[in-house]
Every structure is written in structure tokens, then in C-alpha cells.
Protein backbone atom coordinates (compact mmCIF):
# COMPACT_ATOMS: atom_id res chain seq x y z
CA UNK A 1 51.97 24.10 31.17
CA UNK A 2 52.49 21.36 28.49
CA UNK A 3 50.18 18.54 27.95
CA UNK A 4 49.93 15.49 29.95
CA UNK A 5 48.38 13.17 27.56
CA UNK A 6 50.22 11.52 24.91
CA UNK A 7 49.58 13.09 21.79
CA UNK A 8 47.46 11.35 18.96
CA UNK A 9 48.95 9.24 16.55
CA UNK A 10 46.09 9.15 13.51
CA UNK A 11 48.60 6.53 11.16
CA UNK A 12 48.67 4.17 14.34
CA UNK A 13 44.57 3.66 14.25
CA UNK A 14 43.03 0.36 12.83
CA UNK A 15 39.97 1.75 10.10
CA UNK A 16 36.42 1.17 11.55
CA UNK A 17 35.10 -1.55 9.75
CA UNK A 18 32.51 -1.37 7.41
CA UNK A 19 28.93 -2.17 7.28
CA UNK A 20 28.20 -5.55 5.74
CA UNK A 21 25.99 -5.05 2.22
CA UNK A 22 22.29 -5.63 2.76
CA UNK A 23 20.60 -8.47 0.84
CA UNK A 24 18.54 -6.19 -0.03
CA UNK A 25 17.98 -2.67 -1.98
CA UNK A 26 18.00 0.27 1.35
CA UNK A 27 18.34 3.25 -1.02
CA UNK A 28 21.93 3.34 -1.53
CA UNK A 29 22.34 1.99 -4.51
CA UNK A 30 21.15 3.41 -7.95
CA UNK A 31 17.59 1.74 -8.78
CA UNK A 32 16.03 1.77 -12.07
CA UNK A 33 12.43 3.31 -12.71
CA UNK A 34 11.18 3.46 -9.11
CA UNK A 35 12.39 0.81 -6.90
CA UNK A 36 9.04 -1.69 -7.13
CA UNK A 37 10.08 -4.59 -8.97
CA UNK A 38 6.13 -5.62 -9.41
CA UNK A 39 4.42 -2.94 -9.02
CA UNK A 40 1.10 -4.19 -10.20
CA UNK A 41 1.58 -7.53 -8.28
CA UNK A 42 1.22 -5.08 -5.33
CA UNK A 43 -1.37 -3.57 -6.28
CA UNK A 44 -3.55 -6.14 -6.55
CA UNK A 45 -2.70 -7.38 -3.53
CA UNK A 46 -3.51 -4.18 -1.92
CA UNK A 47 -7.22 -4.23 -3.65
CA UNK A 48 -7.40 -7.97 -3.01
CA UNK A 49 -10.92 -9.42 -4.63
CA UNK A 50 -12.71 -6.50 -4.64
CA UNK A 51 -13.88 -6.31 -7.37
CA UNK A 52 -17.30 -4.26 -8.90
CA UNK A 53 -20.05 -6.51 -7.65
CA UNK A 54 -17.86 -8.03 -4.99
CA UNK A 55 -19.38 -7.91 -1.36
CA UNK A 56 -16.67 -8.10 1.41
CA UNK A 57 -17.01 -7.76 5.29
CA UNK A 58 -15.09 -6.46 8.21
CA UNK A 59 -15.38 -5.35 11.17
CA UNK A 60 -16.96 -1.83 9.85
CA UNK A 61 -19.78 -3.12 8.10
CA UNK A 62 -20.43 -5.20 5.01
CA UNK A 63 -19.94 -3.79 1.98
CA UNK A 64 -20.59 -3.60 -1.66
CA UNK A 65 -17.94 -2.74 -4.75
CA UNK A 66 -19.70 -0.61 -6.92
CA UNK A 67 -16.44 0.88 -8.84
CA UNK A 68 -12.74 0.58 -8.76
CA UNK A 69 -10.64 3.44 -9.46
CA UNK A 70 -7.11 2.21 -10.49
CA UNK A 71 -6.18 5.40 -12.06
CA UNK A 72 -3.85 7.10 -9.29
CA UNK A 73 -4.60 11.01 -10.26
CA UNK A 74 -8.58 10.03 -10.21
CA UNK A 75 -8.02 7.81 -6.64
CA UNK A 76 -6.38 10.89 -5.59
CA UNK A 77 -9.10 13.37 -6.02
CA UNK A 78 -11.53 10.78 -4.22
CA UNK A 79 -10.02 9.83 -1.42
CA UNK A 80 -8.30 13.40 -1.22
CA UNK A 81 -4.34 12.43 -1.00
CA UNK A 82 -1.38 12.74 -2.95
CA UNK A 83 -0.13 9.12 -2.14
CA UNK A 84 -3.35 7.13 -2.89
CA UNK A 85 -3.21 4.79 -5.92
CA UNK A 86 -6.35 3.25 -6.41
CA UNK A 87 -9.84 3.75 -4.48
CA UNK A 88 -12.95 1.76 -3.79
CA UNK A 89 -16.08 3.41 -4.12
CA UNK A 90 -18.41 0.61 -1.97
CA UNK A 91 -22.05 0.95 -0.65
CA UNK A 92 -22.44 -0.37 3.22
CA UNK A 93 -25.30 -2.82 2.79
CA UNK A 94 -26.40 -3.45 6.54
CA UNK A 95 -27.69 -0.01 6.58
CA UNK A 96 -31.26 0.52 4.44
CA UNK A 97 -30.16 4.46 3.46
CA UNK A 98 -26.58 3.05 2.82
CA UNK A 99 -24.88 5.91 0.73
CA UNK A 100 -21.74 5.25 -1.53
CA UNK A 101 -18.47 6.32 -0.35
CA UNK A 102 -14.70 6.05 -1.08
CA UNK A 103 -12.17 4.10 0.77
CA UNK A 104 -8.42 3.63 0.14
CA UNK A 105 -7.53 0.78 3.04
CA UNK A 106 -6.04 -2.31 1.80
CA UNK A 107 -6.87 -5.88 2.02
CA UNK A 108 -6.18 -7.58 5.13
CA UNK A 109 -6.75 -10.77 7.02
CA UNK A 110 -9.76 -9.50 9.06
CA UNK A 111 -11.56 -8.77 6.02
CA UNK A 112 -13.70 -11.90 4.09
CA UNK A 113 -15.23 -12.41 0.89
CA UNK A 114 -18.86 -12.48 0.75
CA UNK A 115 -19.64 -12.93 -3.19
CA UNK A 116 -17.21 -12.64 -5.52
CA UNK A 117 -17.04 -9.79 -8.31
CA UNK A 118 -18.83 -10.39 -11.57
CA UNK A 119 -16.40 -11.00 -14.47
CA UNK A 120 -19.05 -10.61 -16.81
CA UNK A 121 -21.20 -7.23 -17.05
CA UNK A 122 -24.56 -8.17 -15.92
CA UNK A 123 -27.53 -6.15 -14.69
CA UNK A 124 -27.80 -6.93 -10.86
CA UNK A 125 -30.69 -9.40 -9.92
């Protein structure tokens, strides 16, 4: 029994239209290096103003910067990841047996700035 439908004229069809360019990179373009434009801008942005000496607060505790670890193989090993790039070994100083320990979250608006980080080496008072 033949076909009832008309049959399918592909030359007839109007193209699908494309996708407008994004304003920004998305991956499909080539990218040079590895995509961050400022990649220590970031960085420090992530760490914020903790710096060694530096006493921030959150809501887990108040805490003390004893070292920064900005070197990404080292920050690795700490905090045991492959993605981490830095690490913040900090002392909680509400507790009286407050041990040192290392944390990789970033800066955000819930966490303050007690005392800021020595810029010059100084034995604690």
C-alpha cells in the first residue's frame, strides 16, 4: 500500500538558526594557558585577609592563622585533594586545648576580621 503522507522535501526547509555568541568564554573557543585571566587576583580573594597572625571568626569558632600554604602540591597533601590550591593551617582559640588544623574554605561574607595579619615577623606578645 503506498504512502499517504507527502514525502519530505529536505531543499524546501529554512536552516535552524543559530545560537547567538556568548559575551563570554563557555569553552568553545580556544583559550590560552588555562582560561583564568587573573588567576592570583582569585586567589587572594579566595584566602581573603588571612594572613599568619590574622584572627578571623565565623560561625565555627574563632580562629587563628598560624601558616599559609600557597603552594598547590603542598595544600594538596594537607587538606588531602587534588583540586585544593592553597590551605590554612589555623588554631581555634575559644577552646583552651585548641589543636592546629587545616582548612581549604574560602572567604565569605559571614566570616569577620578580628586582628589583622602581621606584615612584619614579630615574636607574638
Amino acid at each position: 500500500m503506498p504512502s499517504m503522507t507527502a514525502p519530505l522535501i529536505t531543499s524546501a526547509r529554512l536552516p535552524l538558526p543559530q545560537r547567538p555568541q556568548p559575551h563570554e568564554r563557555d569553552g568553545r573557543q580556544g583559550q590560552p594557558g588555562d582560561g583564568r585571566p587573573h588567576p592570583h587576583t582569585a586567589r587572594a580573594a579566595e584566602i581573603g585577609p588571612r594572613g599568619v597572625g590574622a584572627i578571623y571568626a565565623n560561625q565555627d569558632g574563632r580562629f587563628e592563622v598560624l601558616a599559609l600554604v600557597t603552594n598547590p602540591v603542598q595544600a594538596a597533601r594537607l587538606l588531602r585533594r587534588a583540586s585544593a590550591r592553597w590551605a590554612v593551617i589555623v588554631r581555634d582559640t575559644l577552646r583552651p586545648d585548641g589543636q592546629p588544623f587545616v582548612v581549604g574554605s574560602v572567604w565569605t561574607n559571614e566570616d569577620y576580621l578580628i586582628r589583622p595579619a602581621r606584615t612584619v615577623y614579630a615574636p607574638a606578645a
